[in-house]
N, C-alpha and C. Protein backbone atom coordinates (compact mmCIF):
# COMPACT_ATOMS: atom_id res chain seq x y z
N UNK A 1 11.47 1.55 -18.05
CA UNK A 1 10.04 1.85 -18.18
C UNK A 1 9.16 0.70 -17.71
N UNK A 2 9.35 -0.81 -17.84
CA UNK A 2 8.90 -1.49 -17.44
C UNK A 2 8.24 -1.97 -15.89
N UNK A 3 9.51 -1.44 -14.93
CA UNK A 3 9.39 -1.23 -13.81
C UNK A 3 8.34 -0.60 -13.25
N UNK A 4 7.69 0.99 -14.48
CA UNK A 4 7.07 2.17 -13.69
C UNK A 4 5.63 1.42 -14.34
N UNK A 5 5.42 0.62 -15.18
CA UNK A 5 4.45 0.35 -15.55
C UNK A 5 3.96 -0.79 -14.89
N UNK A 6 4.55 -1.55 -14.50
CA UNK A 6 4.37 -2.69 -13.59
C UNK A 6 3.62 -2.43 -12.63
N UNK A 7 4.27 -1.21 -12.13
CA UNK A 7 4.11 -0.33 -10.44
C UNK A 7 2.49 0.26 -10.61
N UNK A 8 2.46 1.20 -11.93
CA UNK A 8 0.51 1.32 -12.56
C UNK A 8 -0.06 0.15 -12.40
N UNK A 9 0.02 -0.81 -13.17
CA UNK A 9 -0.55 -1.97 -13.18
C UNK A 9 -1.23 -2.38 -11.89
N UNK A 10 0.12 -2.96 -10.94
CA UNK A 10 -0.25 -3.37 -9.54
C UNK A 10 -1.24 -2.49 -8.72
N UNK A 11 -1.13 -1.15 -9.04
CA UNK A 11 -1.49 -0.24 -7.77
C UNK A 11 -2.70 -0.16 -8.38
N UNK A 12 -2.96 0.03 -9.66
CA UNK A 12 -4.15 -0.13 -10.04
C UNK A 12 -5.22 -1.23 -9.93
N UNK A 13 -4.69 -2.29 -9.90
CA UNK A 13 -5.63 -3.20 -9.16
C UNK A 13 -5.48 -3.18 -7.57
N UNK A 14 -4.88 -3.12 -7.06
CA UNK A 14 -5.25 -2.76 -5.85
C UNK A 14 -6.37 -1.75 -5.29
N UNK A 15 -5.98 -0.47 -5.95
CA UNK A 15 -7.00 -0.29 -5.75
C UNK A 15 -8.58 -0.16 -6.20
N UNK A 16 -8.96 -0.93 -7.34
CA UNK A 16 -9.95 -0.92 -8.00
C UNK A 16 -10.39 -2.54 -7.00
N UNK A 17 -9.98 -3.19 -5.99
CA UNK A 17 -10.29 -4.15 -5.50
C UNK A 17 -10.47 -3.68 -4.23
N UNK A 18 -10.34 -2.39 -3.33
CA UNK A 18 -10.36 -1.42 -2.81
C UNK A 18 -11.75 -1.11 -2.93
N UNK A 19 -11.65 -0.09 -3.84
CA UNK A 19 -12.90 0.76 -3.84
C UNK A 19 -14.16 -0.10 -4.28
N UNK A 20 -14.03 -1.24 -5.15
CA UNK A 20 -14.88 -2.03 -5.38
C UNK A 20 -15.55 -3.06 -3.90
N UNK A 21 -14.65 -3.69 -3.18
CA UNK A 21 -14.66 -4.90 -2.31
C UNK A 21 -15.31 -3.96 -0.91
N UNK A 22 -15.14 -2.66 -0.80
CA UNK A 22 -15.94 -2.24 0.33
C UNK A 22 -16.88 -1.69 -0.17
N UNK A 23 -17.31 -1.47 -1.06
CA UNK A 23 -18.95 -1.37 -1.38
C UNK A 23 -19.63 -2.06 -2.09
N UNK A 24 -19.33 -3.59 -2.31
CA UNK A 24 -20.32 -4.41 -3.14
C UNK A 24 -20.06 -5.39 -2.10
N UNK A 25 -19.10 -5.63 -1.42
CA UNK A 25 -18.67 -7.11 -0.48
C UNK A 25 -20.30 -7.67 0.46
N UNK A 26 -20.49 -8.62 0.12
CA UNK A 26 -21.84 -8.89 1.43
C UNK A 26 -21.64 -9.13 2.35
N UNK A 27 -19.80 -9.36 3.00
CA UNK A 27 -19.90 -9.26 4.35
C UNK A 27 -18.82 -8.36 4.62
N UNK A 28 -19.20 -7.78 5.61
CA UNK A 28 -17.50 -6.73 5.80
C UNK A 28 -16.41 -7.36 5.89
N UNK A 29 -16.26 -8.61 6.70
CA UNK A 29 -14.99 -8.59 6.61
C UNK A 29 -14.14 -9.24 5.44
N UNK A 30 -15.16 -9.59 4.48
CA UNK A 30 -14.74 -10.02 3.26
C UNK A 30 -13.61 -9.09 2.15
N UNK A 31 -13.87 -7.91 2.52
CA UNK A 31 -13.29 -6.69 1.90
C UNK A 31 -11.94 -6.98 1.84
N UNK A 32 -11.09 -6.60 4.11
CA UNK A 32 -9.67 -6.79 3.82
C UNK A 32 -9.10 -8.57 3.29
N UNK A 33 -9.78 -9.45 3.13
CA UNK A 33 -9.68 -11.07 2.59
C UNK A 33 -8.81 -10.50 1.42
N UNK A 34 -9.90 -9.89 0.01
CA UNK A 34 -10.02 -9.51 -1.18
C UNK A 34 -8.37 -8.42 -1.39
N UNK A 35 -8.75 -7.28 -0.75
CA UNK A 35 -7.81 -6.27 -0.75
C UNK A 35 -6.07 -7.25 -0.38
N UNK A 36 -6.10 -7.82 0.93
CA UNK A 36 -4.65 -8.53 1.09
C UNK A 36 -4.59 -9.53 -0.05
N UNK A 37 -5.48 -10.74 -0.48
CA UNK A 37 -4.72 -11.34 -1.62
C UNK A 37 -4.82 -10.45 -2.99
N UNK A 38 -5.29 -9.35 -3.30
CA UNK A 38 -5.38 -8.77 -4.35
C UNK A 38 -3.56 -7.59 -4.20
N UNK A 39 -3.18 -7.70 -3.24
CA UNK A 39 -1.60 -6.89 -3.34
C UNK A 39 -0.64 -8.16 -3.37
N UNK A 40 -1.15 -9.66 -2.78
CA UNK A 40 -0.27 -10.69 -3.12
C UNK A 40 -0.31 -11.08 -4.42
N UNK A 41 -1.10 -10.93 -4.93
CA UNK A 41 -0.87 -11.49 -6.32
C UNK A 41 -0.37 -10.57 -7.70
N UNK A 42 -0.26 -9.03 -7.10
CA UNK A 42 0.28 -8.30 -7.91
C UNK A 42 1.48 -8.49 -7.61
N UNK A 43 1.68 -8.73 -6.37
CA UNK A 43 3.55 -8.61 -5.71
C UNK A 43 3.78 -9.71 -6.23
N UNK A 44 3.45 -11.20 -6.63
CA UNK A 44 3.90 -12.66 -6.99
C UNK A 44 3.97 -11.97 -8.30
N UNK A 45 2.86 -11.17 -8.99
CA UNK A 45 3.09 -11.09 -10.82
C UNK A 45 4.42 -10.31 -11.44
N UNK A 46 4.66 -8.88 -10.53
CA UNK A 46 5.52 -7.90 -10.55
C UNK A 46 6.91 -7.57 -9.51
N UNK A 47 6.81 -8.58 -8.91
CA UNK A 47 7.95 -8.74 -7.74
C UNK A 47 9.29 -8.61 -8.58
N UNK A 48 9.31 -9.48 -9.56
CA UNK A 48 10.81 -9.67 -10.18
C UNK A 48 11.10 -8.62 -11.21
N UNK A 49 10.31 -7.93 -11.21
CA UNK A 49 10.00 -6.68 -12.59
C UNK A 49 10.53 -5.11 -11.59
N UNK A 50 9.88 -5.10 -11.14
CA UNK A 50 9.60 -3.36 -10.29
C UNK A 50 10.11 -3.59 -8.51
N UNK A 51 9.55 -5.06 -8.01
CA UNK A 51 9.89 -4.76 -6.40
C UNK A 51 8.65 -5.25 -5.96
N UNK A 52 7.90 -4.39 -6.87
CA UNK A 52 6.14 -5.15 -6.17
C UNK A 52 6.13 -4.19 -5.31
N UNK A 53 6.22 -3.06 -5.12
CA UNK A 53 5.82 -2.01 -4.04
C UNK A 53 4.39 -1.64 -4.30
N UNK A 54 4.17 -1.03 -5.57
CA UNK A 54 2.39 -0.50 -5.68
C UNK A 54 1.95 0.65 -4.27
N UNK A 55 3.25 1.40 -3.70
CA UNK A 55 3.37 2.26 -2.37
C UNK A 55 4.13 3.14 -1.98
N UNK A 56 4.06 4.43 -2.18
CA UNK A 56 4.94 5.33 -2.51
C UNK A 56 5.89 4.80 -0.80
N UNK A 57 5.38 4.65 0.51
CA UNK A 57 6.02 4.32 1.41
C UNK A 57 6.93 3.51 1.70
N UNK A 58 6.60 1.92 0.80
CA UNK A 58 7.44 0.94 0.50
C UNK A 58 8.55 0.99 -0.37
N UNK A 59 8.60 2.30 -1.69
CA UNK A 59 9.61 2.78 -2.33
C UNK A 59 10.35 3.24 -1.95
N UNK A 60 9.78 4.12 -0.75
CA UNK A 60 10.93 4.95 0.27
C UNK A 60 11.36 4.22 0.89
N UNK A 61 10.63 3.32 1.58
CA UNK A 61 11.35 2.29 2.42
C UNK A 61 12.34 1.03 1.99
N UNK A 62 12.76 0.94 0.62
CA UNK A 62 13.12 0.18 -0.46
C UNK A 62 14.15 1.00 -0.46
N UNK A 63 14.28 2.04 -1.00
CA UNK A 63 15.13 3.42 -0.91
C UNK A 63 16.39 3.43 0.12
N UNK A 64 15.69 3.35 1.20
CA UNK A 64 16.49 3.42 2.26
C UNK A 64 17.47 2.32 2.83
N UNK A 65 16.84 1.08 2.74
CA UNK A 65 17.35 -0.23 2.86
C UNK A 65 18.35 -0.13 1.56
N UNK A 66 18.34 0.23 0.47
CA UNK A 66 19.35 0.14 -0.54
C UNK A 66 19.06 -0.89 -1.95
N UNK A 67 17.84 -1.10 -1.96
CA UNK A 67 17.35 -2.12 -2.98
C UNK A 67 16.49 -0.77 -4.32
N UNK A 68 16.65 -0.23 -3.70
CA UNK A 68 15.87 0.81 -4.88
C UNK A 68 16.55 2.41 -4.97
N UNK A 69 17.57 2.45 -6.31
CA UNK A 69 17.79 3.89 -6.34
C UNK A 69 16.82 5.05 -5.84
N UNK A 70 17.85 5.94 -5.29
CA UNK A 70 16.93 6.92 -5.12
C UNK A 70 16.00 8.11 -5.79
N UNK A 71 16.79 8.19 -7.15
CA UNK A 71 16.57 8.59 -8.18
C UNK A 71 15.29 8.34 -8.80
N UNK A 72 15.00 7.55 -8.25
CA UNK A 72 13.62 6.45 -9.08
C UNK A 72 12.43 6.31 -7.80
N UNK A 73 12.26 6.74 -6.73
CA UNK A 73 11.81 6.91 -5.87
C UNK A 73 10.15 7.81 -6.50
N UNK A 74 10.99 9.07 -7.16
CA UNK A 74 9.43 9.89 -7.29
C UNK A 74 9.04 9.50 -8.73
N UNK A 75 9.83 8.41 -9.38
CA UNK A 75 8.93 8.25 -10.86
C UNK A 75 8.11 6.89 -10.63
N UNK A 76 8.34 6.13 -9.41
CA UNK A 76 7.82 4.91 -8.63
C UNK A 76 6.55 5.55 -8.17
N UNK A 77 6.69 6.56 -7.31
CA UNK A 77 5.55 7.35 -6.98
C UNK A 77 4.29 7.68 -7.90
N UNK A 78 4.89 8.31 -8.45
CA UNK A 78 4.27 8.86 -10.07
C UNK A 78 3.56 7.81 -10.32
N UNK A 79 4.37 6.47 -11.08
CA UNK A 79 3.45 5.81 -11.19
C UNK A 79 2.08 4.95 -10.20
N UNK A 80 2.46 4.78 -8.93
CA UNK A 80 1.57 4.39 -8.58
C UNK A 80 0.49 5.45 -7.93
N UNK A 81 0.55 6.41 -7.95
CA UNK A 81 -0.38 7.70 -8.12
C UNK A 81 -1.26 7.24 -8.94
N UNK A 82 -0.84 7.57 -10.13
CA UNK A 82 -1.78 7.50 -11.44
C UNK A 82 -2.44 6.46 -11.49
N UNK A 83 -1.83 4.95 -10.88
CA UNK A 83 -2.73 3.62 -11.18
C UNK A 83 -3.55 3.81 -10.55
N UNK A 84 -3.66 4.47 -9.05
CA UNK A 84 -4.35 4.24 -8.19
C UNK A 84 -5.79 5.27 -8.53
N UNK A 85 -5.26 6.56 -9.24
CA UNK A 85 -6.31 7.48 -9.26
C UNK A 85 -7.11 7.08 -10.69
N UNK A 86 -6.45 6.00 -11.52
CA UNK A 86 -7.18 6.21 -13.02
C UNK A 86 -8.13 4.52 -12.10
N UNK A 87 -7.81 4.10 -11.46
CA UNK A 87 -8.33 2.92 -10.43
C UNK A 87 -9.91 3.42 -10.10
N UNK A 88 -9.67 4.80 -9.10
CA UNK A 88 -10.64 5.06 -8.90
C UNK A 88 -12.32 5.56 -9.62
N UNK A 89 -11.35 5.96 -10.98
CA UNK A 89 -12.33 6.34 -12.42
C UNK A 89 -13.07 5.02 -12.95
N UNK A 90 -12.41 3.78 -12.97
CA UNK A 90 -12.81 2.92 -13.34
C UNK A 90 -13.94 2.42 -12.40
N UNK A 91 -13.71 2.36 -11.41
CA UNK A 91 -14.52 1.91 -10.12
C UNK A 91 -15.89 2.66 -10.14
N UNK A 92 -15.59 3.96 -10.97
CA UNK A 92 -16.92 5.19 -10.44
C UNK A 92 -17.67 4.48 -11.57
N UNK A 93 -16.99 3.54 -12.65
CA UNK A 93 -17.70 3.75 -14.09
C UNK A 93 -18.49 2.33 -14.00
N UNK A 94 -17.85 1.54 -12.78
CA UNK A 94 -18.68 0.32 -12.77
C UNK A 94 -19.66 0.38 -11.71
N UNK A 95 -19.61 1.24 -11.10
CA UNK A 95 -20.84 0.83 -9.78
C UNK A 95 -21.59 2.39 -9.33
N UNK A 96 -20.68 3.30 -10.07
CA UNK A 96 -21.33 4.54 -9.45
C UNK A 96 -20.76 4.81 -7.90
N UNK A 97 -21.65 6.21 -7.88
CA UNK A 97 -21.04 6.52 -6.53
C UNK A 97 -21.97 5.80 -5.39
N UNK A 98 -22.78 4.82 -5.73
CA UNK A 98 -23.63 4.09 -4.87
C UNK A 98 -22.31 3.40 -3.49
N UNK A 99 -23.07 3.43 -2.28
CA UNK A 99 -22.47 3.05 -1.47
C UNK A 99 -20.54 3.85 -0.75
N UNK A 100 -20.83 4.85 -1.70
CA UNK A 100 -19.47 5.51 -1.20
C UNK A 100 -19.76 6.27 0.41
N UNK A 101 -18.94 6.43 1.63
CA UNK A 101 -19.26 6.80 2.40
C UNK A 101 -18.14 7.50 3.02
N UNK A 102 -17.97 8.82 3.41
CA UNK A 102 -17.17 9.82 3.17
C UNK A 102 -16.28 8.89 5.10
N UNK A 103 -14.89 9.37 5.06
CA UNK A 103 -14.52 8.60 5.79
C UNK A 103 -13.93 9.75 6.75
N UNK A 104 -14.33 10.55 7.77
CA UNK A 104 -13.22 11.70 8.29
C UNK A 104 -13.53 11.30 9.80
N UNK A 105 -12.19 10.59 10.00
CA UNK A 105 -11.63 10.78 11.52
C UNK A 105 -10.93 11.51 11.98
N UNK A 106 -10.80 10.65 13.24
CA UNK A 106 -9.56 12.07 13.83
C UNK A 106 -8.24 11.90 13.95
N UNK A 107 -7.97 13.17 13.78
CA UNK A 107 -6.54 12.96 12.53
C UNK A 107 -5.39 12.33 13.65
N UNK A 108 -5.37 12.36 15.10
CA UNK A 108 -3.88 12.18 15.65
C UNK A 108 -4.42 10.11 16.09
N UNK A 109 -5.73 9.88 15.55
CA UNK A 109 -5.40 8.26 15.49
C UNK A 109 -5.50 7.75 14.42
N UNK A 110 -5.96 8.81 13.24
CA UNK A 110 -5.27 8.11 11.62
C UNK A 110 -4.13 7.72 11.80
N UNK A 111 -3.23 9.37 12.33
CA UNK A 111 -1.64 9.10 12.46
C UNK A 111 -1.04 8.07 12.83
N UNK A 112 -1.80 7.94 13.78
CA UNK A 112 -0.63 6.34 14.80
C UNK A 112 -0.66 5.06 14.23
N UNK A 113 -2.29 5.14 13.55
CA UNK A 113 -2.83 3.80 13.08
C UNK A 113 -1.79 3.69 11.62
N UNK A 114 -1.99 4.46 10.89
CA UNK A 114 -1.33 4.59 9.65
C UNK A 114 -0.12 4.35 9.84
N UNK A 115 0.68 4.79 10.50
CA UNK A 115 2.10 5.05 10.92
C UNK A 115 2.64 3.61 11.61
N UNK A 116 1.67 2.44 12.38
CA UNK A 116 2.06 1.89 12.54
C UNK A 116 2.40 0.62 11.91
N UNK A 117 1.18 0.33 11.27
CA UNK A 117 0.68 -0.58 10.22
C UNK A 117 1.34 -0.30 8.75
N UNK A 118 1.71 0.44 8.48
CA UNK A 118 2.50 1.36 6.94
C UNK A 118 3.96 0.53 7.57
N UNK A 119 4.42 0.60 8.50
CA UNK A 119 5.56 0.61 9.57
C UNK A 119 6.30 -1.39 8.89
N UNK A 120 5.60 -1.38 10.40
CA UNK A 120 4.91 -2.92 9.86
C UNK A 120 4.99 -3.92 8.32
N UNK A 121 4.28 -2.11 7.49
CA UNK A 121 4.16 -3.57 5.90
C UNK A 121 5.60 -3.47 5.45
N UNK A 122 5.90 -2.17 5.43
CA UNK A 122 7.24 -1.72 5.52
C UNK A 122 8.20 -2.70 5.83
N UNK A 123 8.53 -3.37 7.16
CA UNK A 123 9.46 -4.26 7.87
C UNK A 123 9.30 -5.02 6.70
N UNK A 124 8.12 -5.94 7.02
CA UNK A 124 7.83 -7.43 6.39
C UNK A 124 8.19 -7.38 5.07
N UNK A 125 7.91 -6.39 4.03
CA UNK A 125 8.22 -6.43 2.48
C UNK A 125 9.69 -6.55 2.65
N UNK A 126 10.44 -5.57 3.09
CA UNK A 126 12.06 -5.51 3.79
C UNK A 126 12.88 -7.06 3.92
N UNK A 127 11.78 -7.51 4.65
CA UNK A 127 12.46 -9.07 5.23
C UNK A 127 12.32 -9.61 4.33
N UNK A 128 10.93 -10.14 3.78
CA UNK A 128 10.45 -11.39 3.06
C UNK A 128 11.11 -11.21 1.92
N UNK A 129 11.02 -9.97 1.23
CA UNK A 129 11.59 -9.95 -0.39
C UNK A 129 12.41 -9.36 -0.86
N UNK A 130 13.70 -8.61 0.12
CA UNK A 130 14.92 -7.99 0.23
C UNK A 130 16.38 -8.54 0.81
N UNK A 131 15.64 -9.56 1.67
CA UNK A 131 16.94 -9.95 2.65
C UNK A 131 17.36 -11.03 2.04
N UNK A 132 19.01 -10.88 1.64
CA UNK A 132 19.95 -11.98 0.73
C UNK A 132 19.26 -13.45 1.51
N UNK A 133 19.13 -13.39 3.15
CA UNK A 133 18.45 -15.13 3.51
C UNK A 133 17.10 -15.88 2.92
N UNK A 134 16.97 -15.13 2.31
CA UNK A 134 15.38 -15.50 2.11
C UNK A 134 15.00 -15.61 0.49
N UNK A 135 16.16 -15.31 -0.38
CA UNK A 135 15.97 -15.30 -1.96
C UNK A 135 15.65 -16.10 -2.53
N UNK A 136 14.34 -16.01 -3.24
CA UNK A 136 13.75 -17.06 -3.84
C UNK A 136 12.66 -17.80 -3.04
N UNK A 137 12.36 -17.28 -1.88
CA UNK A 137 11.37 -18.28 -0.90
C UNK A 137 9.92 -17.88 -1.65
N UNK A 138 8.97 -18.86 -1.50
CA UNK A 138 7.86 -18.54 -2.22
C UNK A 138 6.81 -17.78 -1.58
N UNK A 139 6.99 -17.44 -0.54
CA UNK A 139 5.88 -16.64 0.26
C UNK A 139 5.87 -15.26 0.99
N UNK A 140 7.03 -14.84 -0.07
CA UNK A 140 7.05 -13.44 0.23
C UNK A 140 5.29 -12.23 -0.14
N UNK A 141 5.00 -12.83 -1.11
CA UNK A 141 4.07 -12.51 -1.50
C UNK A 141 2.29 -12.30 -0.51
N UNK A 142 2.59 -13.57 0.10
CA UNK A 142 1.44 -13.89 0.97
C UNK A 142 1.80 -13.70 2.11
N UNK A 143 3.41 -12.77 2.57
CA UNK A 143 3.09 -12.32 3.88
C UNK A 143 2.65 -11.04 3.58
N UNK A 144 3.25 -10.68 2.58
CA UNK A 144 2.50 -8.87 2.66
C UNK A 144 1.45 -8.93 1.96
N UNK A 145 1.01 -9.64 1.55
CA UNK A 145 -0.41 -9.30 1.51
C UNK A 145 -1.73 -9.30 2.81
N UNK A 146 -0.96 -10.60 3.98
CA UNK A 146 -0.99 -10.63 4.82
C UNK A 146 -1.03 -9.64 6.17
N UNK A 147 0.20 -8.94 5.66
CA UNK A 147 0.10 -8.08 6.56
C UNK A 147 -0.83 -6.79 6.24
N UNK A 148 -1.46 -6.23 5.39
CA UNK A 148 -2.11 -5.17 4.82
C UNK A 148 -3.92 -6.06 5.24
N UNK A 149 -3.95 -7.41 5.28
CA UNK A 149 -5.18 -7.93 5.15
C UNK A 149 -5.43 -7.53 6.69
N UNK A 150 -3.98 -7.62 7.49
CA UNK A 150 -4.10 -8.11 9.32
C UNK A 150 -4.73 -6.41 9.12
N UNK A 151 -3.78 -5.73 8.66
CA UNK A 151 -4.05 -3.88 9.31
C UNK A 151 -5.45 -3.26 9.25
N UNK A 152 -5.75 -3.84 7.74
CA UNK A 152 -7.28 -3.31 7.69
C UNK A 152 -7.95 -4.29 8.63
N UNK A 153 -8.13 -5.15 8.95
CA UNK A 153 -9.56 -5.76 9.82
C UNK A 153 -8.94 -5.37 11.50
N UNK A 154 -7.82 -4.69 11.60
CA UNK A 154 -7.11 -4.19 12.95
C UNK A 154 -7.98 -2.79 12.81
N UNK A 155 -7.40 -1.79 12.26
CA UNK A 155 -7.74 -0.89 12.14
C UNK A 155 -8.29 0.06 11.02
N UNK A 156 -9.03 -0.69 10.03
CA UNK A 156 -9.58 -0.27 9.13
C UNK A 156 -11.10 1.12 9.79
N UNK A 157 -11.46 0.65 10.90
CA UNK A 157 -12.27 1.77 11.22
C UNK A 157 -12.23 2.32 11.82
N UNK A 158 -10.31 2.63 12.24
CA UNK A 158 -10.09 3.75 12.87
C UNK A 158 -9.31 4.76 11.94
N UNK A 159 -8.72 4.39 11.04
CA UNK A 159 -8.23 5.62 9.79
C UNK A 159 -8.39 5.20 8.39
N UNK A 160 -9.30 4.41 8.19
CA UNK A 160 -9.63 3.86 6.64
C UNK A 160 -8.68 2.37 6.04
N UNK A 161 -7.29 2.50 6.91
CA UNK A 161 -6.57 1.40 6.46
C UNK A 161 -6.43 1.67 5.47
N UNK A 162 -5.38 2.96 5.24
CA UNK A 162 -4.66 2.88 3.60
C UNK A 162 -3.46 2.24 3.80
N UNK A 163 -2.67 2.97 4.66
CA UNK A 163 -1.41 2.12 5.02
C UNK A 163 -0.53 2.52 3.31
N UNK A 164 -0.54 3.63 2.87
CA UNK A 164 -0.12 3.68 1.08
C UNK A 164 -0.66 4.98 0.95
N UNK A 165 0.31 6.03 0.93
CA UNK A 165 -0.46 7.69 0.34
C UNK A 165 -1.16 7.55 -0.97
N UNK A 166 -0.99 6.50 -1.84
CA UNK A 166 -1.21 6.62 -3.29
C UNK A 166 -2.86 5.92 -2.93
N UNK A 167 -3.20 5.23 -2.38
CA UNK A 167 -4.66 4.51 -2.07
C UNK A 167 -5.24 5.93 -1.60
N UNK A 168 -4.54 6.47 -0.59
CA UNK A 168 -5.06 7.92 -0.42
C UNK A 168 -5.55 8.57 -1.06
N UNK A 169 -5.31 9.03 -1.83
CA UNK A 169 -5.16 10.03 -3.21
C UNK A 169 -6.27 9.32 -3.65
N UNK A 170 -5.99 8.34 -4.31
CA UNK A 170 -7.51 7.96 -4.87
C UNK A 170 -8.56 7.97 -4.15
N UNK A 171 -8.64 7.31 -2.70
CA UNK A 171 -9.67 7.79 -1.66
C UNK A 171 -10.39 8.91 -1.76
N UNK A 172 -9.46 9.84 -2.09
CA UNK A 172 -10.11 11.17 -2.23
C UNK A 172 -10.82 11.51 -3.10
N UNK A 173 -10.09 11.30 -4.14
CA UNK A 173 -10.82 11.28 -6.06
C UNK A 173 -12.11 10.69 -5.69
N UNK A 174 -12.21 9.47 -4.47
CA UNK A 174 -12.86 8.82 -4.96
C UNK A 174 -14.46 9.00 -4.25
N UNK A 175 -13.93 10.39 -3.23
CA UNK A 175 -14.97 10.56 -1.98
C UNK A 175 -14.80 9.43 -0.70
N UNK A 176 -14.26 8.78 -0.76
CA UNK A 176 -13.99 8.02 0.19
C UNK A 176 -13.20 8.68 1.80
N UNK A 177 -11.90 9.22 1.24
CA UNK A 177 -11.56 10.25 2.35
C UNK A 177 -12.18 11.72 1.92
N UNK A 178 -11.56 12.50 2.93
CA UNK A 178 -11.50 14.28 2.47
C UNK A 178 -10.28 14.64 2.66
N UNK A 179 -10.38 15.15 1.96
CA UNK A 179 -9.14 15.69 1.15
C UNK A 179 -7.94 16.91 1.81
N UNK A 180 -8.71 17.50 2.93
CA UNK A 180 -8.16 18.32 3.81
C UNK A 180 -7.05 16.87 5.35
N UNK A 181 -7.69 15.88 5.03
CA UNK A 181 -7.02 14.64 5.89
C UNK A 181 -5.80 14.10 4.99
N UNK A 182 -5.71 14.40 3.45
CA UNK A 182 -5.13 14.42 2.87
C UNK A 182 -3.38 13.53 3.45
N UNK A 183 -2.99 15.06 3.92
CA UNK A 183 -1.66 15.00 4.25
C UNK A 183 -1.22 14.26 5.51
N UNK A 184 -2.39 14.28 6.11
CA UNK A 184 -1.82 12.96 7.18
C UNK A 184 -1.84 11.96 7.16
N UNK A 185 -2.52 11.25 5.85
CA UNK A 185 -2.24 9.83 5.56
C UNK A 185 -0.51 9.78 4.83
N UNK A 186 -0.21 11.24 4.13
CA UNK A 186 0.85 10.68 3.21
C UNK A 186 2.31 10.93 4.14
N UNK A 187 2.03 11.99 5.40
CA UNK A 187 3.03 12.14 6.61
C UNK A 187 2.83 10.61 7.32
N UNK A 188 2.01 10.37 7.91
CA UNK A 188 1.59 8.95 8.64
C UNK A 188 2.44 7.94 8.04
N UNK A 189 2.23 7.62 6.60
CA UNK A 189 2.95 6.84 5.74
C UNK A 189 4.24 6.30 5.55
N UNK A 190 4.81 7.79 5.27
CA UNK A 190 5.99 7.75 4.49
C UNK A 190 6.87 7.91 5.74
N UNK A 191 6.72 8.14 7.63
CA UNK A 191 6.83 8.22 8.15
C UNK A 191 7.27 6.63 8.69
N UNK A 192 6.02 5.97 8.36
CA UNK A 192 6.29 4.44 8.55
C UNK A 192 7.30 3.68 7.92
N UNK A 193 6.98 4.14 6.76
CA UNK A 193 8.02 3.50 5.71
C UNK A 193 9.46 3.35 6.20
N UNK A 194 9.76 4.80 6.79
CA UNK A 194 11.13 5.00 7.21
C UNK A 194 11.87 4.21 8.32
N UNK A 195 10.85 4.28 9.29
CA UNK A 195 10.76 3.23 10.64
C UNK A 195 11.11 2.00 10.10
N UNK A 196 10.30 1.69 9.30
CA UNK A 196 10.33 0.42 8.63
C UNK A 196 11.40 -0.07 8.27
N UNK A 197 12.08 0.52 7.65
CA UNK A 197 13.30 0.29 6.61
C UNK A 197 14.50 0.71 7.72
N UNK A 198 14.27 1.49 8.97
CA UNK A 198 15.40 1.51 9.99
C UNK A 198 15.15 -0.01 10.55
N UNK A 199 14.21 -0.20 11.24
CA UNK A 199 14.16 -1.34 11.68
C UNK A 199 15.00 -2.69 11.24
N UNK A 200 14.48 -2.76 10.02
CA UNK A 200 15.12 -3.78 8.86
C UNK A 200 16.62 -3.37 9.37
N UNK A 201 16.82 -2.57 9.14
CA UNK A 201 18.89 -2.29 9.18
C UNK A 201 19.17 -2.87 10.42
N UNK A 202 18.21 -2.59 11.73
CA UNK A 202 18.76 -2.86 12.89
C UNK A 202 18.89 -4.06 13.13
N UNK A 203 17.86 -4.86 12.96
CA UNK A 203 18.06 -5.96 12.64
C UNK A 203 19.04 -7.08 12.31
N UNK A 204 19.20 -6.30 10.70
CA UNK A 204 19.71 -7.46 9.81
C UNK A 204 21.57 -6.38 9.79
N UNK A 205 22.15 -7.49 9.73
CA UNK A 205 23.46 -7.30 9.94
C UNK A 205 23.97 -6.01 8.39
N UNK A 206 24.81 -6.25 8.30
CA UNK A 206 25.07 -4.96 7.04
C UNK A 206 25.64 -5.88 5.44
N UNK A 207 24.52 -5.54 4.21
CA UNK A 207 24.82 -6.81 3.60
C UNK A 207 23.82 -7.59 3.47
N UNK A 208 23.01 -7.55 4.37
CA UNK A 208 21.99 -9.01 4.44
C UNK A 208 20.68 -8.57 3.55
């Protein structure tokens, strides 16, 4: 149980640093700064507990590499669903819906953008905080946060920069996306994830 609560925890600040940091931030690009060290410091708090995923994509992609039963895949989910959507309640209760701004692109460069960058955080979590070479290094944390900080100021205004179906979901709750775009952030995603976690194999020898 500790694990699935960890996984609330994290995802829940993530995204309450999310929905908060792009509509109060005074400069834009201050937002993805906030958002990337706000998933490093959940991944440094909960890394040794749960994995530090806070991403239904990174679970799958955890999944696949062999560091995370599979069994535990949709109660990982579950929980970071719920952090992310009780995230977004909190967020409505501190600032209102002031500054929310409905986000609908077009859906076949959400896809690529999402898919690549999801891809991407995917690899790096894989490497930095999975691979037997690297156990115990201290900066697993601050590359993936890193890499989620690079995706949004890459492509944050071409598909929102969830890069995470569960940020999705709350997006929606939160008016931020629509909800009919829904499913192509969580196909885009979990799509990456997979890439992700092949990659990693190709890579790294069998074992590593």
């Amino acid at each position: 149980m500790k694990c699935y609560l960890v996984e609330f925890i994290g995802t829940f600040f993530l995204f309450l640093v999310i929905s908060l940091s792009t509509r109060v931030a005074d400069a834009p690009l201050l937002a993805p700064v906030a958002i990337g060290f706000a998933l490093a410091v959940m991944v440094y708090a909960g890394g040794r507990i749960s994995g530090g995923h806070f991403n239904p994509a990174v679970s799958l992609a955890a999944a696949i590499r062999g560091s995370l039963p599979f069994l535990r895949v949709f109660p990982y989910w579950f929980a970071q669903v719920a952090g992310a959507v009780v995230a977004a309640f909190v967020a409505f209760l501190l600032v209102g819906p002031e500054g929310i701004t409905v986000v609908q692109l077009e859906a076949g460069k959400i896809f690529l953008a999402e898919f690549i960058f999801t891809a991407a955080l995917s690899y790096v979590v894989l490497n930095v905080a999975t691979a037997k070479g690297v156990e115990g290094n201290s900066y697993y944390g601050l590359a993936i946060g890193a890499t989620v900080m690079v995706g949004a100021l890459s492509v944050g205004p071409i598909s929102g920069g969830a890069f995470n179906p569960a940020v999705a979901v709350a997006a929606c709750v939160s008016g931020l996306f629509v909800w009919s775009q829904l499913w192509i952030y969580w196909a885009a995603c979990l799509a990456g994830g997979v890439f992700g976690a092949l990659a990693f194999k190709a890579v790294n020898p069998a074992g590593a």
